[in-house]
PDB file of N, CA and C in Angstrom:
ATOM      1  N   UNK A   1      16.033  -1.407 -19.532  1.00  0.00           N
ATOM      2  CA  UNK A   1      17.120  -0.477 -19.775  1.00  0.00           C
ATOM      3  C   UNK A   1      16.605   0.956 -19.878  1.00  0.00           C
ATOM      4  N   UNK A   2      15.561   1.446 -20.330  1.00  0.00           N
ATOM      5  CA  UNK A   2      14.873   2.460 -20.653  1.00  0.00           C
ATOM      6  C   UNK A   2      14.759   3.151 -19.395  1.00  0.00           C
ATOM      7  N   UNK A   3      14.163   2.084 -18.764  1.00  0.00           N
ATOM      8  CA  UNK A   3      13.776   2.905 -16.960  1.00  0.00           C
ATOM      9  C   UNK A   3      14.534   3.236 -16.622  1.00  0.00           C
ATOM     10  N   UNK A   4      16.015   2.276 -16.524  1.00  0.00           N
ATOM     11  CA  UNK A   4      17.300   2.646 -16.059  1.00  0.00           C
ATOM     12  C   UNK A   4      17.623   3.714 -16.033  1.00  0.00           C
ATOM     13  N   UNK A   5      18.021   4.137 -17.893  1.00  0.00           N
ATOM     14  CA  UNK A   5      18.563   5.236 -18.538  1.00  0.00           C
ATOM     15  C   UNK A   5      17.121   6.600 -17.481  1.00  0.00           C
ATOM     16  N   UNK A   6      16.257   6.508 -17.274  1.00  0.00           N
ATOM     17  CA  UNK A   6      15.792   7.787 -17.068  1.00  0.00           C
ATOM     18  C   UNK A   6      15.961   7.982 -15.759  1.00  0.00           C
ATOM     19  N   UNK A   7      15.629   7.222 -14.848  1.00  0.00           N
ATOM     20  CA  UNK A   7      15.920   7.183 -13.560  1.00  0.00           C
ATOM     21  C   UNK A   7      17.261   7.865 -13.356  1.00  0.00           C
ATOM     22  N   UNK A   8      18.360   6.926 -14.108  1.00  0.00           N
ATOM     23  CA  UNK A   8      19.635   7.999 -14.143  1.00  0.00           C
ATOM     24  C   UNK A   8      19.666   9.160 -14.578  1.00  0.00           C
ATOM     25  N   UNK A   9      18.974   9.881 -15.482  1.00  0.00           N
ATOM     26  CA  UNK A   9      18.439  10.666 -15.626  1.00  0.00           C
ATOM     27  C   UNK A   9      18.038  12.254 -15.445  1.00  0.00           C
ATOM     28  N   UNK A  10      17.652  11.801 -13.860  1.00  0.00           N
ATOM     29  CA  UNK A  10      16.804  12.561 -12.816  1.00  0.00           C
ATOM     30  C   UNK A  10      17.716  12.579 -11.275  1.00  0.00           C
ATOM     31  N   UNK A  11      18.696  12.909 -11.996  1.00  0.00           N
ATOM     32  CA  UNK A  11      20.054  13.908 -11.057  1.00  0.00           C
ATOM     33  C   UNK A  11      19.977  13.080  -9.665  1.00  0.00           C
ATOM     34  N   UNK A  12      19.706  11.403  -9.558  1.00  0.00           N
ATOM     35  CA  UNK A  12      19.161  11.215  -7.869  1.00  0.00           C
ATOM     36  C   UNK A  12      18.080  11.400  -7.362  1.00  0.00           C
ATOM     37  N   UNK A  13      17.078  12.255  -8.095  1.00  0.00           N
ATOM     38  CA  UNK A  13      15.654  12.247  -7.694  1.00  0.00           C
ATOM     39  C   UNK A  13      14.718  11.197  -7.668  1.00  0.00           C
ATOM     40  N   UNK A  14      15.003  10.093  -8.588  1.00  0.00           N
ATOM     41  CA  UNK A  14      14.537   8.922  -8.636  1.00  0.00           C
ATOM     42  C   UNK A  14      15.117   7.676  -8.552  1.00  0.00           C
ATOM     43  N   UNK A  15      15.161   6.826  -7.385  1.00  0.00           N
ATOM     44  CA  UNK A  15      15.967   6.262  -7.013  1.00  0.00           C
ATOM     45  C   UNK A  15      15.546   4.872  -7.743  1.00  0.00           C
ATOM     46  N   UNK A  16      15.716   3.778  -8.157  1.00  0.00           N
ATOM     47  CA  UNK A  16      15.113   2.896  -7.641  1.00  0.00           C
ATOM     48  C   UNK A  16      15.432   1.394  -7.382  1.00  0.00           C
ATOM     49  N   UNK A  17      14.852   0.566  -6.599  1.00  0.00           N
ATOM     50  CA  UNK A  17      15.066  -0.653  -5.726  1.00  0.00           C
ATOM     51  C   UNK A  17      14.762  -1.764  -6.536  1.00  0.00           C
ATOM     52  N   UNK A  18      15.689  -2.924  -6.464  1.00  0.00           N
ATOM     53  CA  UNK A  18      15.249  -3.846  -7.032  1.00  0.00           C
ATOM     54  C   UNK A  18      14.210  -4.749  -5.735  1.00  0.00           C
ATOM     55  N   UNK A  19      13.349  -5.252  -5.614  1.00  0.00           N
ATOM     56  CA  UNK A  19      13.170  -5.815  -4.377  1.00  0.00           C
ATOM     57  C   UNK A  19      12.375  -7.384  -5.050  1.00  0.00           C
ATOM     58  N   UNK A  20      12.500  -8.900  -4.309  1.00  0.00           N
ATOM     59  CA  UNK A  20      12.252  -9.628  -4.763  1.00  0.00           C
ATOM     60  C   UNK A  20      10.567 -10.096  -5.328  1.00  0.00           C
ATOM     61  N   UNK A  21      11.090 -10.987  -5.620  1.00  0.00           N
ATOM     62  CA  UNK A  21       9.326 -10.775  -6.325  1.00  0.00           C
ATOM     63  C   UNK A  21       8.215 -11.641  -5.899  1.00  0.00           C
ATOM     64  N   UNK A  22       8.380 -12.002  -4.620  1.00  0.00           N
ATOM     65  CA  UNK A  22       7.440 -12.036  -4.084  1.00  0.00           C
ATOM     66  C   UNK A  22       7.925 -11.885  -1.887  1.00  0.00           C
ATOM     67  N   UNK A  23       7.549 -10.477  -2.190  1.00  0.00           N
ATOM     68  CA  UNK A  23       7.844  -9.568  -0.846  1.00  0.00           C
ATOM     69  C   UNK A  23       7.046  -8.851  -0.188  1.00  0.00           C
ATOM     70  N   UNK A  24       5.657  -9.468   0.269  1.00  0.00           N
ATOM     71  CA  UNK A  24       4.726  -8.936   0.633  1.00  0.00           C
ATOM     72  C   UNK A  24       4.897  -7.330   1.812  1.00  0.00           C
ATOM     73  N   UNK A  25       6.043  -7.590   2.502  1.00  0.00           N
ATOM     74  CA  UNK A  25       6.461  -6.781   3.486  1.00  0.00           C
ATOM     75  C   UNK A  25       6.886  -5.804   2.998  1.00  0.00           C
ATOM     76  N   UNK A  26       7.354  -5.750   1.506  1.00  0.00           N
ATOM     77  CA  UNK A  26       8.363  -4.113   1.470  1.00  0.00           C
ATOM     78  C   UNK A  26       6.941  -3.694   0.567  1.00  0.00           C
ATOM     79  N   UNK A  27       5.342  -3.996   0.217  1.00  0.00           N
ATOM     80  CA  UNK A  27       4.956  -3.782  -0.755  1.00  0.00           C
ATOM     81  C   UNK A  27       3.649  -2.348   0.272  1.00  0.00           C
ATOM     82  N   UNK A  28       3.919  -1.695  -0.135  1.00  0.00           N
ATOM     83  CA  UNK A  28       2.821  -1.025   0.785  1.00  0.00           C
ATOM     84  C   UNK A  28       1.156  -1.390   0.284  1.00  0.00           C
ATOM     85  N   UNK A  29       0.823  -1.577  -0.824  1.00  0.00           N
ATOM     86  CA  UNK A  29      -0.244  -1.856  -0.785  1.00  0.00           C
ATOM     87  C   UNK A  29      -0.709  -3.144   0.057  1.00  0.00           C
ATOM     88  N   UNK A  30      -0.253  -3.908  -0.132  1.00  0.00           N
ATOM     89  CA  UNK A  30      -0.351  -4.940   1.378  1.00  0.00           C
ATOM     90  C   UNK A  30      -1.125  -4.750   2.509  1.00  0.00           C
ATOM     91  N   UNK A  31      -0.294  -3.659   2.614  1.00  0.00           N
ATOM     92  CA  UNK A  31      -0.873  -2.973   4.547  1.00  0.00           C
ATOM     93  C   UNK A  31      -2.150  -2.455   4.151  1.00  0.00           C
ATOM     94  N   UNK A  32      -2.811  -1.579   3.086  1.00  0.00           N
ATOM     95  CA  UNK A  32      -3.836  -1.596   2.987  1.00  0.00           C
ATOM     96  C   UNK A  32      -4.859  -2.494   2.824  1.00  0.00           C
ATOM     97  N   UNK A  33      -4.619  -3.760   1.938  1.00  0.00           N
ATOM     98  CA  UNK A  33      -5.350  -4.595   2.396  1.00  0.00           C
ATOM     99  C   UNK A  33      -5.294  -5.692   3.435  1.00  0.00           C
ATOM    100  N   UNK A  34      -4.542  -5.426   4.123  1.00  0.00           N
ATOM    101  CA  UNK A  34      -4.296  -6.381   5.397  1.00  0.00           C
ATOM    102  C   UNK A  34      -4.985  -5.353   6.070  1.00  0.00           C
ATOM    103  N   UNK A  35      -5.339  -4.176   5.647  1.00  0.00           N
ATOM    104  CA  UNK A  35      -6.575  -3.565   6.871  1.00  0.00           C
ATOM    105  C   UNK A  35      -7.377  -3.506   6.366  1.00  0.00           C
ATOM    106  N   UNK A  36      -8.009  -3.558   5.150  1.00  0.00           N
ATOM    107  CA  UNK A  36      -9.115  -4.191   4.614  1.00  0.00           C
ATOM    108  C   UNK A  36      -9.791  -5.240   4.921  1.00  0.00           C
ATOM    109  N   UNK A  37      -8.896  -6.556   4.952  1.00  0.00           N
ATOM    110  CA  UNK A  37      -9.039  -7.710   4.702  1.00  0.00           C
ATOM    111  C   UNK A  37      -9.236  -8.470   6.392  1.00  0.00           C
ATOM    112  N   UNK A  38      -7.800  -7.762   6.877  1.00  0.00           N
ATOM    113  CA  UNK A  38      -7.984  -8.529   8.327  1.00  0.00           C
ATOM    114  C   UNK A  38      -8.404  -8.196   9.404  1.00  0.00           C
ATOM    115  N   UNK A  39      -8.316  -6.080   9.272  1.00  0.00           N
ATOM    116  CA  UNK A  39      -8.889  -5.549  10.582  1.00  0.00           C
ATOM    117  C   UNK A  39     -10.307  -5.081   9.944  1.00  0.00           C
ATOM    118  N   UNK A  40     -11.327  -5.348   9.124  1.00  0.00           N
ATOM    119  CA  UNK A  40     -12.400  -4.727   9.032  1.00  0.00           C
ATOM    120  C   UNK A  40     -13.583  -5.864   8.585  1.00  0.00           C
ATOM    121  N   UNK A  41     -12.685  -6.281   7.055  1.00  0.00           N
ATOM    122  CA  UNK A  41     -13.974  -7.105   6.554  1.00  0.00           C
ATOM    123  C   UNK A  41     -13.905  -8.539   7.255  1.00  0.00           C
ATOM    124  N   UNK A  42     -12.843  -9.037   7.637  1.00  0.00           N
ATOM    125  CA  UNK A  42     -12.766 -10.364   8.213  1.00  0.00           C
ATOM    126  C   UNK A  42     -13.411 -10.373   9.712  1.00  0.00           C
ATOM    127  N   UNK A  43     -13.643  -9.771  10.349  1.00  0.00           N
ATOM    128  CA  UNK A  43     -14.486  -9.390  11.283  1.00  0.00           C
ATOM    129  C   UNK A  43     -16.137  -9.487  10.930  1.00  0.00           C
ATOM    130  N   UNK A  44     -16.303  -9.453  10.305  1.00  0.00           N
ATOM    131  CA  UNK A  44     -17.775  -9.438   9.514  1.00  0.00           C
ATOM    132  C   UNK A  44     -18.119 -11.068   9.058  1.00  0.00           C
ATOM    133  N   UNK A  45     -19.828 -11.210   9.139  1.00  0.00           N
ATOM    134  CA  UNK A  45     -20.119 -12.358   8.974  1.00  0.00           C
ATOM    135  C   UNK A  45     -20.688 -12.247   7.512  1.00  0.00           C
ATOM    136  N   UNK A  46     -20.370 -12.759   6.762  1.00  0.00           N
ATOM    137  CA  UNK A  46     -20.086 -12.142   5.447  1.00  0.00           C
ATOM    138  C   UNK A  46     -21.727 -12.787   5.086  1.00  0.00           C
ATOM    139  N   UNK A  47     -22.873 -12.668   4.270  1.00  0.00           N
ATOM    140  CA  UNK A  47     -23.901 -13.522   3.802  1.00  0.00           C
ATOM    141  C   UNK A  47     -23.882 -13.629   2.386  1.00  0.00           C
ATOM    142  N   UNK A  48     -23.696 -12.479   1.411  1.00  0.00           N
ATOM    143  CA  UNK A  48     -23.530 -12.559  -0.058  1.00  0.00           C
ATOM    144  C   UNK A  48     -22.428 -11.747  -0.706  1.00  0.00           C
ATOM    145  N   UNK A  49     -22.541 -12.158  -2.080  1.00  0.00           N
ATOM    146  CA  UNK A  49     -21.495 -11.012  -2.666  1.00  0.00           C
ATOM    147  C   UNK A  49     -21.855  -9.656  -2.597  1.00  0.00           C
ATOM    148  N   UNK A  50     -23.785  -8.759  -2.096  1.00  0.00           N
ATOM    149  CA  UNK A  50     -23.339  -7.866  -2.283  1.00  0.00           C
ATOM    150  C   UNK A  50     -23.386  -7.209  -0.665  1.00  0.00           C
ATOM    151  N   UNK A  51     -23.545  -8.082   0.346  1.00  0.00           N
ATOM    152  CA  UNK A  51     -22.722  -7.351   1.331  1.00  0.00           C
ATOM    153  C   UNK A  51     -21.262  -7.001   1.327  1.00  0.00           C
ATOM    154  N   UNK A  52     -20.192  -8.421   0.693  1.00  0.00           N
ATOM    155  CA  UNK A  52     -19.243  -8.135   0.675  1.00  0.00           C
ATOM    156  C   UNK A  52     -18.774  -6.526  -0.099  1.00  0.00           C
ATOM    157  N   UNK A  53     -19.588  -6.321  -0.802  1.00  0.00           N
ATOM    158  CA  UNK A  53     -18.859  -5.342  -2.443  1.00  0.00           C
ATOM    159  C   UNK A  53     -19.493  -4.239  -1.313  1.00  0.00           C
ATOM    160  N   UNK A  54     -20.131  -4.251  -0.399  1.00  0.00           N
ATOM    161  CA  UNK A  54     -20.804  -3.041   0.532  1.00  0.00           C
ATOM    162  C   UNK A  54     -19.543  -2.510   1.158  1.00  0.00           C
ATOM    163  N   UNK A  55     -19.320  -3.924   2.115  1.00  0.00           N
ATOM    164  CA  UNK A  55     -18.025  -3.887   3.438  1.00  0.00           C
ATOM    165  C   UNK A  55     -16.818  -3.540   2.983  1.00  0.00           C
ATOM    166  N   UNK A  56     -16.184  -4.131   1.957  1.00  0.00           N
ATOM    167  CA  UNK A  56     -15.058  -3.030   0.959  1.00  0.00           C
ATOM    168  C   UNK A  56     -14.817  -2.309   0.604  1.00  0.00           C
ATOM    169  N   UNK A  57     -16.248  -1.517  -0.053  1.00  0.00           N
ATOM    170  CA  UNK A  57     -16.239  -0.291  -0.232  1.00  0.00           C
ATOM    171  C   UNK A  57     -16.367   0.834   1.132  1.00  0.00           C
ATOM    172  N   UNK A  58     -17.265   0.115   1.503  1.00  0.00           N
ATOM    173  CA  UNK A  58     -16.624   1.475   3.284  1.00  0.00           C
ATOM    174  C   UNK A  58     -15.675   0.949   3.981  1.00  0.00           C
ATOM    175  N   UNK A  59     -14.579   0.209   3.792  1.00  0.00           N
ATOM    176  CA  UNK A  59     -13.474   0.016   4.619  1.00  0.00           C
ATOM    177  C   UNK A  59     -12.243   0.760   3.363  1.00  0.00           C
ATOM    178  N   UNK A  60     -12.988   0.995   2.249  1.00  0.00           N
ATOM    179  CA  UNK A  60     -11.800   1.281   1.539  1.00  0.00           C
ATOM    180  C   UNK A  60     -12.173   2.886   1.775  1.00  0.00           C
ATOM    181  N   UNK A  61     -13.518   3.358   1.920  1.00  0.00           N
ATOM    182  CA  UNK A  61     -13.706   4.699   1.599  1.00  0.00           C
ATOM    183  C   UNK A  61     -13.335   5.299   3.603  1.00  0.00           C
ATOM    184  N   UNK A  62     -13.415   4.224   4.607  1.00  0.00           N
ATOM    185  CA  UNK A  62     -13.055   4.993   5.657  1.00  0.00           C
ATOM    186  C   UNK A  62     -11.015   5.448   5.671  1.00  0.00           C
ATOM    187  N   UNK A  63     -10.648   4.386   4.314  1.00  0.00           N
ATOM    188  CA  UNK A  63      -9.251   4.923   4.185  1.00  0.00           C
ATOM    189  C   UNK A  63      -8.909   5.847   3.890  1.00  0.00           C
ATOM    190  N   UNK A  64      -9.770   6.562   2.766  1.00  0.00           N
ATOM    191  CA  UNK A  64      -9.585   7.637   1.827  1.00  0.00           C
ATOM    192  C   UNK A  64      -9.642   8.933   3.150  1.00  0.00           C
ATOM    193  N   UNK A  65     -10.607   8.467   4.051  1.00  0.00           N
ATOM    194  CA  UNK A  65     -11.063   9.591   4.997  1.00  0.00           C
ATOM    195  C   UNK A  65      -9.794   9.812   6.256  1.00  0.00           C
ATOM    196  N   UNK A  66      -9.024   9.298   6.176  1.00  0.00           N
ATOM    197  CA  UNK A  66      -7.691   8.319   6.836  1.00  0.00           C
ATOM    198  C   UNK A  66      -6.467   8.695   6.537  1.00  0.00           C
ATOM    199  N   UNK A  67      -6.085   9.590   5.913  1.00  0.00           N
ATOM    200  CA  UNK A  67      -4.804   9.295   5.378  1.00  0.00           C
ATOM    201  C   UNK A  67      -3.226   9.576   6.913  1.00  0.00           C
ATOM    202  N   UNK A  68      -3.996  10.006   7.267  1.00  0.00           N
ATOM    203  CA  UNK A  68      -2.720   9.766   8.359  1.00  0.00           C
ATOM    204  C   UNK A  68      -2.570   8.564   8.597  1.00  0.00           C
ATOM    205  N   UNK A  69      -3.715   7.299   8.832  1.00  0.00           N
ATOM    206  CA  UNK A  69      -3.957   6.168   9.143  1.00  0.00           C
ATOM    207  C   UNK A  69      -2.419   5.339   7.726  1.00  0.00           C
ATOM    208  N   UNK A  70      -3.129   5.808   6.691  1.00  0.00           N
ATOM    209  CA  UNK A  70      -2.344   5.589   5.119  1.00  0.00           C
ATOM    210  C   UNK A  70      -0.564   5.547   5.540  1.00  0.00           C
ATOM    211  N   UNK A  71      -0.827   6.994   5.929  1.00  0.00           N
ATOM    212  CA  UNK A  71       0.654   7.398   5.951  1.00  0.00           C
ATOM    213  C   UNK A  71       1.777   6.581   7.163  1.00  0.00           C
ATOM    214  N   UNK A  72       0.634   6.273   8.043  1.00  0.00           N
ATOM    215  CA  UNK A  72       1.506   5.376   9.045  1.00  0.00           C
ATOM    216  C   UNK A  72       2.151   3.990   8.535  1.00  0.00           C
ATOM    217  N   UNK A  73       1.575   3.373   7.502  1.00  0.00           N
ATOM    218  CA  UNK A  73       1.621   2.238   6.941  1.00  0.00           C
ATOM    219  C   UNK A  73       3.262   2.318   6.541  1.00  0.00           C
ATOM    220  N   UNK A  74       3.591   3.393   6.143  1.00  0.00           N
ATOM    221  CA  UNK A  74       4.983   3.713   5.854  1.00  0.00           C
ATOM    222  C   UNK A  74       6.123   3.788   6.793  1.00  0.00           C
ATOM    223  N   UNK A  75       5.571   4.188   8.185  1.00  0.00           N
ATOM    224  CA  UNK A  75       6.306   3.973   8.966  1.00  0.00           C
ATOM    225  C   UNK A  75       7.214   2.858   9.796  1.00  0.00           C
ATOM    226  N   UNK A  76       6.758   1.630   8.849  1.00  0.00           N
ATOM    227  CA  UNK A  76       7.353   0.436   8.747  1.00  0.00           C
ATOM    228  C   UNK A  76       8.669   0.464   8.358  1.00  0.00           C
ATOM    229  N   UNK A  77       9.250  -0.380   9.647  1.00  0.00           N
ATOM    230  CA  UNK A  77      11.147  -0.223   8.952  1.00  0.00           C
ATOM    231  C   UNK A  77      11.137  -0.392   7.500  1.00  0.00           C
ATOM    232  N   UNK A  78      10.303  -1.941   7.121  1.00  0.00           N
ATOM    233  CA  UNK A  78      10.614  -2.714   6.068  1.00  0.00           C
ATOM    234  C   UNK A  78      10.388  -2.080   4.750  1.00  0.00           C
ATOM    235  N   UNK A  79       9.701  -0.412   5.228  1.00  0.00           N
ATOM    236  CA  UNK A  79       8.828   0.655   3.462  1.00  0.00           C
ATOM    237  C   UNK A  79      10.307   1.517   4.098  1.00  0.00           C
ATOM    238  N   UNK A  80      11.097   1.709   5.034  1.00  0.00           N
ATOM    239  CA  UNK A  80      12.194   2.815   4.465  1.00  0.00           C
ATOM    240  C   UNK A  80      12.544   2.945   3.507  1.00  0.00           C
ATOM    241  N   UNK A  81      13.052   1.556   2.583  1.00  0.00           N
ATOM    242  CA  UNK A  81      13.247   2.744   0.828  1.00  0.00           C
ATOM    243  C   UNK A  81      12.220   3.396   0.538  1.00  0.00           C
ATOM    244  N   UNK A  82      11.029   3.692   0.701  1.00  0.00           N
ATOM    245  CA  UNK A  82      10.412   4.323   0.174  1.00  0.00           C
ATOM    246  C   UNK A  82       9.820   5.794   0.791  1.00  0.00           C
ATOM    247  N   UNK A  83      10.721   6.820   0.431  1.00  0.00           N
ATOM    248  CA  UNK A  83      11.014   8.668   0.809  1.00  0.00           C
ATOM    249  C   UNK A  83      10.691   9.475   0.329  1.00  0.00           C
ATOM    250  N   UNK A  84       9.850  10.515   0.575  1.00  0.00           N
ATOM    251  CA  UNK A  84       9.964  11.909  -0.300  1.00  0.00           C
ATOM    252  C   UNK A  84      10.935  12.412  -0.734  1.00  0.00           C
ATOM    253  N   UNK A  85      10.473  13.059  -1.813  1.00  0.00           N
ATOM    254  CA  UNK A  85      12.010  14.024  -2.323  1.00  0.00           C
ATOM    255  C   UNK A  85      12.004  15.056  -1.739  1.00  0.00           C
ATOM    256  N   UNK A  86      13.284  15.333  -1.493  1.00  0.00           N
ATOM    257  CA  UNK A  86      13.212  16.900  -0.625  1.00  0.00           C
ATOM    258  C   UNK A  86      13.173  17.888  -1.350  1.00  0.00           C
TER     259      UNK A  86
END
């Protein structure tokens, strides 16, 4: 109720969605690790835990270097609720 009340709040500036609870598609973090997971490290022949903790960390840090890459992730019909404020 709290969230409610503030969200209402904020004149329309903060909208927000109920979405079900388990909806991998509307979740954007997802898409980041589905490019983590499926276009980088799963490609790799993995030998220990600390190659893995290697290959994550530069697939997560070539994201950071990425963000247009980021921002496309949004361009998914299924992330339209999710908009800048104008």
């Amino acid at each position: 109720k709290a969230v409610t009340a503030f969200a209402d709040s904020t004149g329309g500036r903060l909208t927000l969605f109920r979405i079900p609870a388990y909806s991998p598609q509307l979740n954007p973090d997802e898409w980041v690790w589905k490019n983590v997971k499926h276009d980088r490290i799963g490609r790799s022949g993995i030998t220990g835990p600390d190659q893995f903790k290697t290959l994550c960390t530069r697939a997560l840090r070539r994201l950071q270097r990425m963000p247009h890459l980021v921002r496309g992730f949004f361009a998914d019909p299924h992330l339209a609720y999710i908009r800048a404020a104008a």
